[in-house]
PDB file of N, CA and C in Angstrom:
ATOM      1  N   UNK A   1     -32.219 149.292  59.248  1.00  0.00           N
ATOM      2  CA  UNK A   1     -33.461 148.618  58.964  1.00  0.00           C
ATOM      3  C   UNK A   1     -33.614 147.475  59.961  1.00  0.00           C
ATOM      4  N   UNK A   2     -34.986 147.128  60.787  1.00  0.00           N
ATOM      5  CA  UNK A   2     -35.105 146.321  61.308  1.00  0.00           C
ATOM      6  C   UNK A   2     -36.282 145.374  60.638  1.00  0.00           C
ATOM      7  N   UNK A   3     -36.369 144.043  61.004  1.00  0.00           N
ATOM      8  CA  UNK A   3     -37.285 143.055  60.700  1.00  0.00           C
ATOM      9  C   UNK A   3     -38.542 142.957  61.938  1.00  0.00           C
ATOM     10  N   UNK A   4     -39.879 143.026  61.183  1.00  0.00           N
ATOM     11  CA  UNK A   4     -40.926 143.112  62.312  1.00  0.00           C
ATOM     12  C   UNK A   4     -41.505 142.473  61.860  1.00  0.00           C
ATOM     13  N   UNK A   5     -41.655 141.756  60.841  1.00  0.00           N
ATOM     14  CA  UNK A   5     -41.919 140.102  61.066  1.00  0.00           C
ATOM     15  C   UNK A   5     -40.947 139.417  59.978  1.00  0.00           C
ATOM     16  N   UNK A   6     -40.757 138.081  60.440  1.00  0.00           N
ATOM     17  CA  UNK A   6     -40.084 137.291  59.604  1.00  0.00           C
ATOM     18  C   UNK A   6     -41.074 136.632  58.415  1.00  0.00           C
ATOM     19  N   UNK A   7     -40.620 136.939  57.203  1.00  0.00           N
ATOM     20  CA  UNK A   7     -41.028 136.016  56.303  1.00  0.00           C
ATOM     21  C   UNK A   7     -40.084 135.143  55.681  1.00  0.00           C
ATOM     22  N   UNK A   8     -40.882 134.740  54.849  1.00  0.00           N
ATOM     23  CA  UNK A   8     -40.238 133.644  54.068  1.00  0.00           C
ATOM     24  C   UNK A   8     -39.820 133.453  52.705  1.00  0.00           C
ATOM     25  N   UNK A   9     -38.729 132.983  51.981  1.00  0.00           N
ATOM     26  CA  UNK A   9     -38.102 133.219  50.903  1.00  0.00           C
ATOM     27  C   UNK A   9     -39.316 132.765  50.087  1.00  0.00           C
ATOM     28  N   UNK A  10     -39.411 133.241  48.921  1.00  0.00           N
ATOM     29  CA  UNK A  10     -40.445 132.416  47.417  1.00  0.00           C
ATOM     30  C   UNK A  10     -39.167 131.561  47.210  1.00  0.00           C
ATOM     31  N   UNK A  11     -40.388 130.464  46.568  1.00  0.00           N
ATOM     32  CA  UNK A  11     -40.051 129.296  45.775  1.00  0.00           C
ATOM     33  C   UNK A  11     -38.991 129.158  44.888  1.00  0.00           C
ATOM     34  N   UNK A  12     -38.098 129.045  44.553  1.00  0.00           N
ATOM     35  CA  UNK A  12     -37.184 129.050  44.026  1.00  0.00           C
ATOM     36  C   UNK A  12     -37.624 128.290  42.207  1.00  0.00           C
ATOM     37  N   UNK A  13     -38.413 127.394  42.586  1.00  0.00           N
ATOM     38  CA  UNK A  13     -39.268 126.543  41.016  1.00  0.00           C
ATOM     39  C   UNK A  13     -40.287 127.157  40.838  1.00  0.00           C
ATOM     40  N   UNK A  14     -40.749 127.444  39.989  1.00  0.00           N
ATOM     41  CA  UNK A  14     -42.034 127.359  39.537  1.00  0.00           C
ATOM     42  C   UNK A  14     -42.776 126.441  38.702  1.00  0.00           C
ATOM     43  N   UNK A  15     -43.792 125.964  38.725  1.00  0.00           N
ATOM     44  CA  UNK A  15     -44.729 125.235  38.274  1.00  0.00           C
ATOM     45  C   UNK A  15     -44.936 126.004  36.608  1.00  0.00           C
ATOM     46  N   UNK A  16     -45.151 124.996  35.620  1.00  0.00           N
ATOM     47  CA  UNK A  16     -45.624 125.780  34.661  1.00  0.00           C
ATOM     48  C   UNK A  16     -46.458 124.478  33.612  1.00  0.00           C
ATOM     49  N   UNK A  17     -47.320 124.084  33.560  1.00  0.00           N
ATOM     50  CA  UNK A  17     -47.994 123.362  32.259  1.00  0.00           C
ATOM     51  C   UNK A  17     -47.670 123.750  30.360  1.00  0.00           C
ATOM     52  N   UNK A  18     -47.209 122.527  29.932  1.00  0.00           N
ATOM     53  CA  UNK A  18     -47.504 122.883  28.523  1.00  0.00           C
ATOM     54  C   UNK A  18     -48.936 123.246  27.975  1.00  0.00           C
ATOM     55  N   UNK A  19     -48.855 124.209  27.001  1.00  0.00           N
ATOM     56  CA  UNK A  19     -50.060 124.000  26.399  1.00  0.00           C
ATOM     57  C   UNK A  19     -50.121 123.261  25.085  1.00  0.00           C
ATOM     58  N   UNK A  20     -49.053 122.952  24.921  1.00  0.00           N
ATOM     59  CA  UNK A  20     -48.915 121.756  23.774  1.00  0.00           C
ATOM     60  C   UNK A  20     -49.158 120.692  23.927  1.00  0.00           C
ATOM     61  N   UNK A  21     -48.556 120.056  24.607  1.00  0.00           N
ATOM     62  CA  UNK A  21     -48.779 118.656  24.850  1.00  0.00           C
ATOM     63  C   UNK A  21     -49.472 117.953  26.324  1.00  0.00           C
ATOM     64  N   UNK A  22     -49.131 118.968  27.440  1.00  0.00           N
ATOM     65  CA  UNK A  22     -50.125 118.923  28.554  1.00  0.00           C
ATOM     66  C   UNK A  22     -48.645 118.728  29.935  1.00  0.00           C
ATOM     67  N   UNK A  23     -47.593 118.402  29.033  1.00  0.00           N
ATOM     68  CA  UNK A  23     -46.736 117.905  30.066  1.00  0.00           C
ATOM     69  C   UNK A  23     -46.785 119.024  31.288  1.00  0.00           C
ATOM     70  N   UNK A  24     -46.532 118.682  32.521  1.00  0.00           N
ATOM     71  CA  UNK A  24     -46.109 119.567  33.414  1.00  0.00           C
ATOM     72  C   UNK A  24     -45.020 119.686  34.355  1.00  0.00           C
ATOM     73  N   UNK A  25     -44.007 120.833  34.685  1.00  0.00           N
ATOM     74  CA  UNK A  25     -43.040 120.489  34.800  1.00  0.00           C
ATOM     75  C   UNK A  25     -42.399 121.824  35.591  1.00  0.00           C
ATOM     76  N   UNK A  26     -41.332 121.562  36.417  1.00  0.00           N
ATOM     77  CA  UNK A  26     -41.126 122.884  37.114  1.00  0.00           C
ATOM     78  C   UNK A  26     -39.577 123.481  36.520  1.00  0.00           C
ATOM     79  N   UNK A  27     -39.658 124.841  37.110  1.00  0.00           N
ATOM     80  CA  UNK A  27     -38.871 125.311  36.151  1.00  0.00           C
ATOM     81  C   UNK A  27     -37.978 126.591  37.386  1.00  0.00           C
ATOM     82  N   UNK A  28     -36.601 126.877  36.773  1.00  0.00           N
ATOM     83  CA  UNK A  28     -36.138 127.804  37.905  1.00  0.00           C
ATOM     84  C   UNK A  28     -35.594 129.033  36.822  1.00  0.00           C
ATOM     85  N   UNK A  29     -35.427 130.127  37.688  1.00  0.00           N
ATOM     86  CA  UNK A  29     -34.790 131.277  36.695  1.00  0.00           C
ATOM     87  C   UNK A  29     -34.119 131.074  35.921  1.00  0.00           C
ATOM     88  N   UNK A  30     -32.626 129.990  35.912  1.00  0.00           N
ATOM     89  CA  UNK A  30     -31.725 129.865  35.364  1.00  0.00           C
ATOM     90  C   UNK A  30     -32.567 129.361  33.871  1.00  0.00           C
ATOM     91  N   UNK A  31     -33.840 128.733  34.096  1.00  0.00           N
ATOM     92  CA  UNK A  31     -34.221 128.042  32.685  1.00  0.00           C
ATOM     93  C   UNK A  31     -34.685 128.717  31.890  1.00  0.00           C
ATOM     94  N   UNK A  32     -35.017 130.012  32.216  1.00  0.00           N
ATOM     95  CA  UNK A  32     -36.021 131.152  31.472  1.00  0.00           C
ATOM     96  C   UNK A  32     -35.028 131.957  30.511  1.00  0.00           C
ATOM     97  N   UNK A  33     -35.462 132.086  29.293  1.00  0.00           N
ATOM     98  CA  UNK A  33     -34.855 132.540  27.890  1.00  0.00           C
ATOM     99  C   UNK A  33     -35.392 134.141  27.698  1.00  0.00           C
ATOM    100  N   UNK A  34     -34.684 134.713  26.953  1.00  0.00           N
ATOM    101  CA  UNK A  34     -34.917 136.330  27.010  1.00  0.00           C
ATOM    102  C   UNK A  34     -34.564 136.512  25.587  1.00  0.00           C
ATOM    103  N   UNK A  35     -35.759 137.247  24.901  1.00  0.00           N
ATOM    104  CA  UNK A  35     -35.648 137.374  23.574  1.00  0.00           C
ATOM    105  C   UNK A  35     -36.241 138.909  23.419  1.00  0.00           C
ATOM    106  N   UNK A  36     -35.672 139.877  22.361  1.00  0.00           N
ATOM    107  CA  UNK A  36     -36.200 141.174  22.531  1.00  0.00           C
ATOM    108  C   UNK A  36     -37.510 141.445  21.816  1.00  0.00           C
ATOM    109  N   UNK A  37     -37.427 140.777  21.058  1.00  0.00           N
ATOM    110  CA  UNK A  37     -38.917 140.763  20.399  1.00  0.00           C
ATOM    111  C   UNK A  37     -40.119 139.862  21.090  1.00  0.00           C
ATOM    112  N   UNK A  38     -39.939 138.630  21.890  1.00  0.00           N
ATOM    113  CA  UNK A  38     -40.803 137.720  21.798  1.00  0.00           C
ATOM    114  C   UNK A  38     -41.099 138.081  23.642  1.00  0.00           C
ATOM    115  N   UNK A  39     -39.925 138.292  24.367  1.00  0.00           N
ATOM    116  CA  UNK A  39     -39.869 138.568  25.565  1.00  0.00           C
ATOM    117  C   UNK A  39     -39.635 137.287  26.689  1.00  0.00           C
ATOM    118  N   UNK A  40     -39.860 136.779  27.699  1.00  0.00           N
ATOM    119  CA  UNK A  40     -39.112 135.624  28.303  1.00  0.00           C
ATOM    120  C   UNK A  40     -40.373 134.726  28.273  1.00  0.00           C
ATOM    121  N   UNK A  41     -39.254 133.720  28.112  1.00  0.00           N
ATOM    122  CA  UNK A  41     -40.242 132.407  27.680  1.00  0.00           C
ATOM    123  C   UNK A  41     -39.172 130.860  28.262  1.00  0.00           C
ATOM    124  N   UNK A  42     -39.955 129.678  28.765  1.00  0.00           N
ATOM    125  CA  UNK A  42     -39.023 128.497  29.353  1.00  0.00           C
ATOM    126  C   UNK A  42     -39.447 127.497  27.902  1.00  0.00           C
ATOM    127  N   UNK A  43     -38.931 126.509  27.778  1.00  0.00           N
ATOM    128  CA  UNK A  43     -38.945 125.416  26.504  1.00  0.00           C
ATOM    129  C   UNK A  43     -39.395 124.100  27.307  1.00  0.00           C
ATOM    130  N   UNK A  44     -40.660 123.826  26.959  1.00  0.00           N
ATOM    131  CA  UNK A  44     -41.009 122.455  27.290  1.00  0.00           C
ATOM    132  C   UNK A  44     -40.182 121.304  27.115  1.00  0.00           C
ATOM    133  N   UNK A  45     -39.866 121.108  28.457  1.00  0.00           N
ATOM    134  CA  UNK A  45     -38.717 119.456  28.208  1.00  0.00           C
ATOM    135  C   UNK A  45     -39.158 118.370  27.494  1.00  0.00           C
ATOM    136  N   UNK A  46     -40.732 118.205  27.190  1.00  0.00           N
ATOM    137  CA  UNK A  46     -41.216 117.042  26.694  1.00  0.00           C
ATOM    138  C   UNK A  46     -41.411 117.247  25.164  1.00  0.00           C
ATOM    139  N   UNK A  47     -42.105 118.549  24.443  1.00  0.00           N
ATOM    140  CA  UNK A  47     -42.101 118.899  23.073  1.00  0.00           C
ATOM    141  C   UNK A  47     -41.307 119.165  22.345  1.00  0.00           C
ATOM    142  N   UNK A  48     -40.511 120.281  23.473  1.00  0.00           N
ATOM    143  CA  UNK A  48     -39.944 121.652  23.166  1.00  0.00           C
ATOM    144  C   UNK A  48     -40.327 122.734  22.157  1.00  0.00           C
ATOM    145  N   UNK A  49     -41.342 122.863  23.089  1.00  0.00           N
ATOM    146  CA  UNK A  49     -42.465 124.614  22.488  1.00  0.00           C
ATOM    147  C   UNK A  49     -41.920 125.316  23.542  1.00  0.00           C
ATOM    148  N   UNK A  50     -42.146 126.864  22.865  1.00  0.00           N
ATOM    149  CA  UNK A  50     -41.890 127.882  23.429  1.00  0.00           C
ATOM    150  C   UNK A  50     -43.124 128.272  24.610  1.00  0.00           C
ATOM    151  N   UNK A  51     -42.687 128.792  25.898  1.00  0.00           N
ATOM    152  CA  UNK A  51     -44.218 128.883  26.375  1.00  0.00           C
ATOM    153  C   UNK A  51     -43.997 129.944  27.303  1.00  0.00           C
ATOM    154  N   UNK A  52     -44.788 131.160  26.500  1.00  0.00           N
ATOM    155  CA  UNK A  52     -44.287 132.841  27.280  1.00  0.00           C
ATOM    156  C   UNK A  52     -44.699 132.824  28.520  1.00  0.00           C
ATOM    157  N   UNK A  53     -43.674 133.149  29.250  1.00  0.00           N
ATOM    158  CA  UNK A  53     -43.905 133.796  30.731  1.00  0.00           C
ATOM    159  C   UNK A  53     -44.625 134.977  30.981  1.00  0.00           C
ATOM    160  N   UNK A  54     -44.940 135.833  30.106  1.00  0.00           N
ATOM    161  CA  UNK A  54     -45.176 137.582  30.363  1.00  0.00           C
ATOM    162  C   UNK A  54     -46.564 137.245  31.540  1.00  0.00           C
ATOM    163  N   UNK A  55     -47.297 137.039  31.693  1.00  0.00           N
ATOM    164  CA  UNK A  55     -48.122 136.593  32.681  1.00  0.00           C
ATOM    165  C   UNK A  55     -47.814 136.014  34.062  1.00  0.00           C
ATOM    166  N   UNK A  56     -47.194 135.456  33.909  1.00  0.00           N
ATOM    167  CA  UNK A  56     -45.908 134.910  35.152  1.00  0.00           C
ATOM    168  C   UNK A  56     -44.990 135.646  35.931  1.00  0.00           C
ATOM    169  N   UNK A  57     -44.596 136.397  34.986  1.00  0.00           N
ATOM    170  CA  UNK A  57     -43.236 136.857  35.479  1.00  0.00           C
ATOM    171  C   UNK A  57     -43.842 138.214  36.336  1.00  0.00           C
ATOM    172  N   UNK A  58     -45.143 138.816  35.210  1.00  0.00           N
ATOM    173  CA  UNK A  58     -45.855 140.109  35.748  1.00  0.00           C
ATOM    174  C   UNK A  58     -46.468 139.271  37.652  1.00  0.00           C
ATOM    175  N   UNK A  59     -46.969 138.996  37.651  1.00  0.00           N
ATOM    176  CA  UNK A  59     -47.968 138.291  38.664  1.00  0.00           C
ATOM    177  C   UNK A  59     -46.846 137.621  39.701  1.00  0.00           C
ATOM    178  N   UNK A  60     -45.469 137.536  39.036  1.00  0.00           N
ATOM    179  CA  UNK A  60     -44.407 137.173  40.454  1.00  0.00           C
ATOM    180  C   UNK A  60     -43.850 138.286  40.828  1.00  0.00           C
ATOM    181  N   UNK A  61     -44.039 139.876  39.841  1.00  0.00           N
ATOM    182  CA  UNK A  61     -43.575 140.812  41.012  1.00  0.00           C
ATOM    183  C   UNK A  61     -44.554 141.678  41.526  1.00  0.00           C
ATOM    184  N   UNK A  62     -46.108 141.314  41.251  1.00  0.00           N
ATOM    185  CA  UNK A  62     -46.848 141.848  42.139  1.00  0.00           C
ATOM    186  C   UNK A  62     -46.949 141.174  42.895  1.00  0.00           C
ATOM    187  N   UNK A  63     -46.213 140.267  43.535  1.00  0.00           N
ATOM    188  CA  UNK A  63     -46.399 139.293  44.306  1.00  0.00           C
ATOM    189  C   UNK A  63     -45.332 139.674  45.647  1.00  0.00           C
ATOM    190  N   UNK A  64     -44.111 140.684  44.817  1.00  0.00           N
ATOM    191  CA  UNK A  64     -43.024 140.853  45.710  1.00  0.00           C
ATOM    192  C   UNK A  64     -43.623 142.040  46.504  1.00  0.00           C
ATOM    193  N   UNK A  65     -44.202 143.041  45.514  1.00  0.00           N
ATOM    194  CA  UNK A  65     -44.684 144.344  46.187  1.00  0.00           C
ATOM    195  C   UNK A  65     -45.111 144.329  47.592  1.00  0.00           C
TER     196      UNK A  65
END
């Protein structure tokens, strides 16, 4: 395999807003929770509400495609 153009790594944080309380705050894989029923979700550092990724997570691997 060769490289015919160089890109660039994604972000390692992501950005994410509460919808509870408004706080906003960035967040990395290691922070993201995995539940089989509820599905992955990060915990607001300022409330601590649950706040689903499924929108996120979909839209960061059409992002890899």
């Amino acid at each position: 395999m060769r490289i015919i153009k160089e890109g660039t790594p994604p972000h390692k944080e992501k950005k994410q807003e509460c919808v509870n309380c408004g706080c906003v705050f960035m967040y990395e894989r290691s922070d993201i929770h995995t539940d089989k029923r509820d599905g992955d979700f990060v915990i607001c550092p300022s409330c601590g509400a649950y706040i689903n990724l499924i929108n996120h997570l979909s839209m960061e691997k059409k992002e890899a495609i």
